[in-house]
Protein backbone atom coordinates (compact mmCIF):
# COMPACT_ATOMS: atom_id res chain seq x y z
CA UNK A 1 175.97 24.21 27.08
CA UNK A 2 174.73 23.86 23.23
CA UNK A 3 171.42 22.41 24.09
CA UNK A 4 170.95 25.79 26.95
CA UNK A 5 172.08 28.08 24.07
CA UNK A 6 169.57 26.94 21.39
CA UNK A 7 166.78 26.89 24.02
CA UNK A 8 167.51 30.42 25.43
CA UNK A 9 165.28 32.16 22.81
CA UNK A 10 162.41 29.71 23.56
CA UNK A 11 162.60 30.88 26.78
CA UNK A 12 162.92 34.60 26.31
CA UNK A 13 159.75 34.33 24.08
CA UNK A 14 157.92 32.76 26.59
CA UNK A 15 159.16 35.16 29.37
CA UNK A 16 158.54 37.85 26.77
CA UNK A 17 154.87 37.04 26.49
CA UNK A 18 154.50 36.68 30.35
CA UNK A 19 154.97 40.21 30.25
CA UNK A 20 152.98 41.51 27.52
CA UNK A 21 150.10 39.29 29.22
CA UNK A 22 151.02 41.16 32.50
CA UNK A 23 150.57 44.56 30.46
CA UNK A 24 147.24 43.69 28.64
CA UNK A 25 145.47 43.26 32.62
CA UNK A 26 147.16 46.32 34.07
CA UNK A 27 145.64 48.25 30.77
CA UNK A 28 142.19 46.47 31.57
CA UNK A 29 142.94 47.21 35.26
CA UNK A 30 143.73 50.93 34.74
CA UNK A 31 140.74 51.54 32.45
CA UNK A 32 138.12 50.35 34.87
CA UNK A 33 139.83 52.81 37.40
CA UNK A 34 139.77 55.39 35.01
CA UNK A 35 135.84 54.53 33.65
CA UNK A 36 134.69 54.63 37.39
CA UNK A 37 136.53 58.00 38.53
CA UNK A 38 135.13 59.51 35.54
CA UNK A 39 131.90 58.25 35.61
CA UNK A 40 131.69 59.43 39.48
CA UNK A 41 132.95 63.05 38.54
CA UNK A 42 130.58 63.60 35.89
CA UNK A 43 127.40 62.40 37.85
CA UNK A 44 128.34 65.24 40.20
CA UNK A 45 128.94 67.59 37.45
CA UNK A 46 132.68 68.05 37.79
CA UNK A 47 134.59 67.20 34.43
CA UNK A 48 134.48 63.62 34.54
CA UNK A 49 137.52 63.31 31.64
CA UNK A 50 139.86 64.97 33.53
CA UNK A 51 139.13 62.79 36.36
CA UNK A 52 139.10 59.73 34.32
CA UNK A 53 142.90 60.60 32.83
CA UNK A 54 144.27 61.82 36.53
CA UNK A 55 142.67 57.97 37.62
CA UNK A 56 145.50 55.99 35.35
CA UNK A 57 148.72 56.14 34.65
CA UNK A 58 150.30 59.00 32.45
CA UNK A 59 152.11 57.02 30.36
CA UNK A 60 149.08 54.99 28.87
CA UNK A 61 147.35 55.95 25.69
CA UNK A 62 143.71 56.34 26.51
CA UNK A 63 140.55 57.85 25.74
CA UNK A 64 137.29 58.88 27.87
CA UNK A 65 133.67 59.35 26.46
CA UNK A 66 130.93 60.10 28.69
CA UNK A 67 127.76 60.16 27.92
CA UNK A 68 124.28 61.28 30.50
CA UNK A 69 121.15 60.99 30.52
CA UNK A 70 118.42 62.08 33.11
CA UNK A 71 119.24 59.75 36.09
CA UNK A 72 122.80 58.10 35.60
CA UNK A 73 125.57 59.08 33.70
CA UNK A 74 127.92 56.34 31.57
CA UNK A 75 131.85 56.78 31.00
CA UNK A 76 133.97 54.78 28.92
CA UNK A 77 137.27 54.39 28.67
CA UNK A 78 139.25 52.76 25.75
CA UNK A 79 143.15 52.33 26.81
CA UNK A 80 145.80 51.60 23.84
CA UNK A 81 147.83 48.22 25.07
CA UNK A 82 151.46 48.95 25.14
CA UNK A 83 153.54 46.18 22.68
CA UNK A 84 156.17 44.72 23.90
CA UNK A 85 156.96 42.03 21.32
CA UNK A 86 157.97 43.43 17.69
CA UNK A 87 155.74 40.66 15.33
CA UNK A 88 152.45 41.35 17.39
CA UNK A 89 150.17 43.59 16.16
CA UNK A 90 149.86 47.30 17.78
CA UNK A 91 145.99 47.68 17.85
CA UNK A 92 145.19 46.16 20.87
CA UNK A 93 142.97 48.07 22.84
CA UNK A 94 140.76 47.40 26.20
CA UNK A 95 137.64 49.21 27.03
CA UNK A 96 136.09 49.38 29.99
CA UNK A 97 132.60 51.18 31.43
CA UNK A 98 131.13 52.51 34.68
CA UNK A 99 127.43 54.11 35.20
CA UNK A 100 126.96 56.25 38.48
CA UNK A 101 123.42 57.43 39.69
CA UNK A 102 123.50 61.09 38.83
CA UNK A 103 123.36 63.15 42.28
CA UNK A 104 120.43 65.51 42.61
């Protein structure tokens, strides 16, 4: 029963970390969603950041840039990673683009 009790942290740190690992690829995951639905709005000339937001989840910190030029248009979309363990550093971010043939 001692030997369980002093290894229970170790394993709620490791479990702990399982799940911030889980978060970092649903943040990379939602920010490719978000680059391509935005990228694919703008190239048809619909607002391609409101499409890029409504594409994720609401509760994620993220940002959408979207720059054209004369045949495809380029979105990019840089989500905040949510922190689940106190000692790690906040400023993890993932960024993810998408280009779209603009349609004529």
């Amino acid at each position: 029963m001692l030997e369980f009790a002093g290894f229970l942290p170790i394993l709620l740190l490791v479990g702990m970390a399982a799940i911030q690992l889980g978060l970092v690829g649903y943040s990379a995951s939602q920010a490719g969603s978000g680059a391509r639905a935005a990228a694919r709005a703008a190239s048809q000339e619909r607002p391609g950041q409101a499409a890029g937001l409504a594409a994720m989840s609401d509760w994620l910190d993220a940002r959408v840039g979207i720059s054209g030029g004369a045949d495809t248009t380029t979105a990019t979309v840089t989500v905040q990673v949510p922190t689940l363990l106190p000692f790690v550093d906040t400023d993890w971010s993932v960024t993810r683009s998408a280009t779209m043939p603009n349609d004529e």
